[in-house]
Protein backbone atom coordinates (compact mmCIF):
# COMPACT_ATOMS: atom_id res chain seq x y z
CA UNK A 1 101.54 116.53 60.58
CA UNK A 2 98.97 115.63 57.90
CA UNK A 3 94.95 116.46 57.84
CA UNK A 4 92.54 113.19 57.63
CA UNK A 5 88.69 113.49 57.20
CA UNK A 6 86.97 114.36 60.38
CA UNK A 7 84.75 111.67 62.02
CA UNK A 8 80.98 111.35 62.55
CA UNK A 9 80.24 111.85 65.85
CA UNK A 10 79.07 108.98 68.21
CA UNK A 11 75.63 107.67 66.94
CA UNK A 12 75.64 109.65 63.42
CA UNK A 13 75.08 108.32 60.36
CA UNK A 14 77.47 110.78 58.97
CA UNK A 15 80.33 109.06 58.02
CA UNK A 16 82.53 110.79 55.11
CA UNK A 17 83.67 109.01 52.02
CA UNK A 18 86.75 106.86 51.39
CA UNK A 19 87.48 109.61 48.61
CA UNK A 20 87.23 112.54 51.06
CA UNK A 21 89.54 110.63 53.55
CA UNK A 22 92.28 109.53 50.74
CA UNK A 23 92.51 112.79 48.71
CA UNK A 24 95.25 111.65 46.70
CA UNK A 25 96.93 109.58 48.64
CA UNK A 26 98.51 106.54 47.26
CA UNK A 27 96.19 103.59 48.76
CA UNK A 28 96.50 99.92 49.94
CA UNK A 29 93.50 97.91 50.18
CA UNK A 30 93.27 95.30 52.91
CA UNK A 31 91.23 92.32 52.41
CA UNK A 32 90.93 89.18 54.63
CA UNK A 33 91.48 86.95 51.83
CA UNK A 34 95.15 88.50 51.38
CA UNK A 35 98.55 87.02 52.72
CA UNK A 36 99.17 89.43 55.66
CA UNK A 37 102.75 89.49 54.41
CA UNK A 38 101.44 90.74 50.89
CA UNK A 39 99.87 93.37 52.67
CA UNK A 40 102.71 94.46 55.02
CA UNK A 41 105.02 94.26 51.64
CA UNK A 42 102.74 96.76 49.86
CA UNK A 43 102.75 98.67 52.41
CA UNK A 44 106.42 98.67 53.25
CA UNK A 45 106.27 99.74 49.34
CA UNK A 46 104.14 102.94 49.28
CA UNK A 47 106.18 104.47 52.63
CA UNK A 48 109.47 104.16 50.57
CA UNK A 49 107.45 106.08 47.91
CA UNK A 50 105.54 108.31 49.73
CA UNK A 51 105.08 110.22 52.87
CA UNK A 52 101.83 108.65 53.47
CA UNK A 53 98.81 106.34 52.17
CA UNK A 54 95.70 105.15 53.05
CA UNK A 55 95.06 101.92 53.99
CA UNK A 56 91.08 100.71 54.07
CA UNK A 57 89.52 97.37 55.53
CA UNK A 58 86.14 95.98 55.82
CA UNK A 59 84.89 93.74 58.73
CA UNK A 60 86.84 92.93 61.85
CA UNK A 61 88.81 90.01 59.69
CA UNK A 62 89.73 93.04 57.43
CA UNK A 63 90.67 95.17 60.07
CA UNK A 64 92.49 92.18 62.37
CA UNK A 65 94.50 91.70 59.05
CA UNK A 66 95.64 95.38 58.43
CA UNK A 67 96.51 95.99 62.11
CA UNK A 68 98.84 93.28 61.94
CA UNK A 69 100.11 94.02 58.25
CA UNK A 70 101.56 97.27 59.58
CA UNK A 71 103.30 95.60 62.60
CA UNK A 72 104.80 93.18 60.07
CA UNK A 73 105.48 96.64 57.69
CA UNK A 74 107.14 98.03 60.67
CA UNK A 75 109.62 94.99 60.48
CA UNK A 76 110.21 95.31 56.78
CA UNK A 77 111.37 99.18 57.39
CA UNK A 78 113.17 98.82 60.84
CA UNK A 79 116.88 98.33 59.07
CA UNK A 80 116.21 101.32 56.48
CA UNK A 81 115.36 103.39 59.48
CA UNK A 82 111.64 104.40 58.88
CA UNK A 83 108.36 103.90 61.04
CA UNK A 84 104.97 104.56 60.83
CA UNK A 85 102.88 105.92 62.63
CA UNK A 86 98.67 106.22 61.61
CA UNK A 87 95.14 107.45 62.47
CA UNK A 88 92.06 106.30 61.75
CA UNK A 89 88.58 107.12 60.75
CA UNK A 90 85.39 104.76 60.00
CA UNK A 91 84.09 105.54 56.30
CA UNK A 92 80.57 105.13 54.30
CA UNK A 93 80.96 101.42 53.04
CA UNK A 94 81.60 101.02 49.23
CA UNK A 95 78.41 100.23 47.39
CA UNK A 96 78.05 97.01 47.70
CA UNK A 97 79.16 96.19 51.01
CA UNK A 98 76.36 95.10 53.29
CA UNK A 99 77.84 94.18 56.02
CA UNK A 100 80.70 95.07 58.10
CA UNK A 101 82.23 98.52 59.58
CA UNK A 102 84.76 100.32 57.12
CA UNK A 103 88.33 101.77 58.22
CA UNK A 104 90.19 104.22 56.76
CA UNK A 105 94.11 104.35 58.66
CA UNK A 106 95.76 107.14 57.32
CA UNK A 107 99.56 106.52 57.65
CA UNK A 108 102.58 108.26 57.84
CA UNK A 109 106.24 107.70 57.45
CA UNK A 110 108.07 107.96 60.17
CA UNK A 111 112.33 108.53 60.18
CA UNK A 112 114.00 107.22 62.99
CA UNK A 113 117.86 105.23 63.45
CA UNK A 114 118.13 102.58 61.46
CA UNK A 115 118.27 99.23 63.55
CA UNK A 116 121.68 98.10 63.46
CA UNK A 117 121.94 93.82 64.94
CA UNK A 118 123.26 90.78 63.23
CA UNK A 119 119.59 89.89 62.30
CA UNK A 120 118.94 93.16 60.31
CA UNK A 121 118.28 93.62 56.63
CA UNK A 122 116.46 95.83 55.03
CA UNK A 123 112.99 94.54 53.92
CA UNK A 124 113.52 91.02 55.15
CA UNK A 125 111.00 91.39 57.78
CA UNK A 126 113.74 89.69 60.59
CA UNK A 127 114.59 93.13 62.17
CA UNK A 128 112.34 94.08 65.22
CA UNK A 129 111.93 97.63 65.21
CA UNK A 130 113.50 100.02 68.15
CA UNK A 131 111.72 100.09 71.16
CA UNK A 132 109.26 103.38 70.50
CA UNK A 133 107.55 105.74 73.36
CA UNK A 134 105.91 108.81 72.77
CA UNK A 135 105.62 109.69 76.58
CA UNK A 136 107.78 109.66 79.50
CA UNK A 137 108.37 107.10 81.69
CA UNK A 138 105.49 106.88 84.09
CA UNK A 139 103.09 108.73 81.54
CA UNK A 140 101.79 105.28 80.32
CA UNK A 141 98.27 103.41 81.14
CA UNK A 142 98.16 100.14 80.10
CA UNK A 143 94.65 98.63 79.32
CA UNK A 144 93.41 95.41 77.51
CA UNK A 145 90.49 95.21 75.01
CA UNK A 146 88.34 91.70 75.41
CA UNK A 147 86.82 91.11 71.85
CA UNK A 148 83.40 90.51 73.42
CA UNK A 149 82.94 93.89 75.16
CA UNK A 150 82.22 97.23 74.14
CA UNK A 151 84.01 99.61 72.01
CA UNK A 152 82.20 102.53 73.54
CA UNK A 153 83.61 102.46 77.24
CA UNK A 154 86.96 101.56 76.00
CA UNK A 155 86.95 104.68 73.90
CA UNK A 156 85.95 106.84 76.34
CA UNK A 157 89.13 105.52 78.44
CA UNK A 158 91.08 106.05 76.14
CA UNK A 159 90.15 109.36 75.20
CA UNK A 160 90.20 110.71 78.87
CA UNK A 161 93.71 109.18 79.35
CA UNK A 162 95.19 110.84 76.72
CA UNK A 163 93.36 114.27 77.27
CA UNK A 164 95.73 113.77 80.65
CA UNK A 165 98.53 113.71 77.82
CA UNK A 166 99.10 109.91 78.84
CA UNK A 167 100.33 107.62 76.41
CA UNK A 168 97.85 104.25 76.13
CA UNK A 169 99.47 100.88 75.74
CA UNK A 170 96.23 98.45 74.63
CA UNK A 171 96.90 94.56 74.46
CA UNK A 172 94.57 92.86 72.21
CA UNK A 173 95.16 89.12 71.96
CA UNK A 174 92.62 87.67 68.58
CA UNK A 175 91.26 88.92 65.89
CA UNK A 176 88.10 90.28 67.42
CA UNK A 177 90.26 92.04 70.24
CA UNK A 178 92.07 93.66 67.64
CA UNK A 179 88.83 94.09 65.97
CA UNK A 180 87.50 95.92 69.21
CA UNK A 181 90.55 98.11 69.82
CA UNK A 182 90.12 99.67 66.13
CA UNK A 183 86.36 100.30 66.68
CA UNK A 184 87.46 101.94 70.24
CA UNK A 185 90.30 103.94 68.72
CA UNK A 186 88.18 105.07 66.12
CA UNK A 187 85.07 106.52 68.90
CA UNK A 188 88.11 107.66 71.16
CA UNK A 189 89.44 110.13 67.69
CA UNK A 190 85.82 111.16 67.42
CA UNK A 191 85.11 112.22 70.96
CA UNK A 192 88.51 114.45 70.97
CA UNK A 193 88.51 115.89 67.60
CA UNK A 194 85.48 118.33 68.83
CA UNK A 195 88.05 119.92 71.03
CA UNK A 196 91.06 120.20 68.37
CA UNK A 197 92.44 116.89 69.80
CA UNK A 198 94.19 114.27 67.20
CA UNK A 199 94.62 110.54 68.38
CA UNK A 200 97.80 108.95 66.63
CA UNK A 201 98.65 105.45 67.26
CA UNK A 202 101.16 102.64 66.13
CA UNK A 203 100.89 98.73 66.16
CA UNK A 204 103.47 95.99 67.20
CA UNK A 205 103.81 92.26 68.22
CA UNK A 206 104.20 91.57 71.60
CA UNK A 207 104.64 87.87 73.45
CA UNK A 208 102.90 87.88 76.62
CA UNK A 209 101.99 85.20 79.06
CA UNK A 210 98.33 84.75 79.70
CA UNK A 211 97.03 85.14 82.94
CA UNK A 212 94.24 83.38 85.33
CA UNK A 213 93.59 79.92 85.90
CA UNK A 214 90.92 79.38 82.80
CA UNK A 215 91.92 77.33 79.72
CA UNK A 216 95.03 78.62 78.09
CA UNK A 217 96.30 80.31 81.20
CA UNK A 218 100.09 79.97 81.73
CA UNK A 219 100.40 80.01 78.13
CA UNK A 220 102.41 82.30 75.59
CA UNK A 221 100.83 84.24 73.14
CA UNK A 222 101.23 86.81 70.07
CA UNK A 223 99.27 89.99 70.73
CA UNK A 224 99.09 93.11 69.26
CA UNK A 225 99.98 96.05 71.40
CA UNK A 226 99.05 99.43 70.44
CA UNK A 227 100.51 103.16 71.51
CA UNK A 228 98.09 105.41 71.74
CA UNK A 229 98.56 108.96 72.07
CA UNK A 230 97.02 112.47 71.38
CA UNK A 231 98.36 116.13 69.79
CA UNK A 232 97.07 119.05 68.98
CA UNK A 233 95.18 119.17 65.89
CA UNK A 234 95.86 121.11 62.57
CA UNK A 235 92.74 121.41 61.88
């Protein structure tokens, strides 16, 4: 369990600081001009040191890069047999920063059985991490985030789903998908906080087929696929 700033709610200009959010927390600061690797590796790094840290990004290139730094961190910690697992909150922007929505991801380390396969070695990066569920089998909804709709519907879904104690698989395939599905999680943490509701999520690569008859259909793609899922709050 661990306590992360409370949200603004939906529309208010509210937000709390990156210092109220970190406490003091180690921290990792995304950018978009930063090898995604580098990023995964630092984080990798401050998990092996501490129980949690704070991860911040700016824009959706930020935030694209540090959803897919922590599936790539997830890799690096697979064979030592740790996880992650995060929230998220937006934050007032830096001063200085003009443009562009600010993340905080608070996230945790996670223990689970080392993965044991001929690929595996620890922080190599090769070693997929263990297939990872946080509801039973039939308890999941699956949706998909388009990086040119709304964040606000989306969050709503997601926050009714898992009010049903549902566990919500989102497929985002591009940056501004993944973009999206942070702004969403982020309005779906707010709307359920109110009512002593915590969202918790986790990030991994996926290869999935597109579908339709448009450009690109029949092809395979990278996404990122996120678990969703709620608890009760601490706070």
């Amino acid at each position: 369990r661990f306590r992360a700033g409370a949200p603004a709610q939906e529309g208010s200009p509210l937000l709390p600081s990156l210092a109220e959010v970190i406490g003091s927390l180690p921290t990792v600061k995304v950018s978009a001009k930063t090898n995604i690797k580098s990023i995964a590796g630092a984080m990798a790094k401050a998990l092996r040191g501490s129980e949690a840290f704070v991860a911040t990004a700016v824009g959706g290139e930020g935030v694209n890069h540090g959803m897919k730094a922590m599936c790539i961190a997830r890799c690096y910690l697979a064979a030592e047999g740790l996880d992650l697992t995060a929230t998220l909150t937006e934050v007032k922007p830096d001063a200085g920063i003009s443009s562009g929505q600010c993340y905080a991801f608070i996230v945790v380390r996670m223990v689970v059985e080392a993965k044991q396969d001929p690929w595996a070695s620890e922080g190599v990066g090769r070693t997929e991490p263990h297939p990872r569920f946080m509801r039973p089998q039939g308890q999941q909804t699956d949706m998909k985030v388009a990086g040119a709709g709304m964040a606000a519907p989306v969050g709503g879904a997601i926050a009714k789903c898992v009010r049903e104690d549902r566990e919500v698989i989102i497929t985002s395939v591009g940056p501004a998908s993944v973009a999206k599905c942070v702004e969403a999680l982020a309005l779906a943490r707010s709307y359920l906080r109110p009512d002593g509701i915590e969202l918790f999520f986790f990030p991994g690569f996926e290869r999935i087929v597109m579908q339709g008859t448009g450009p690109g259909a029949g092809e395979e793609r990278s996404c990122v696929r996120v678990h969703a899922w709620a608890e009760a709050s601490m706070v």
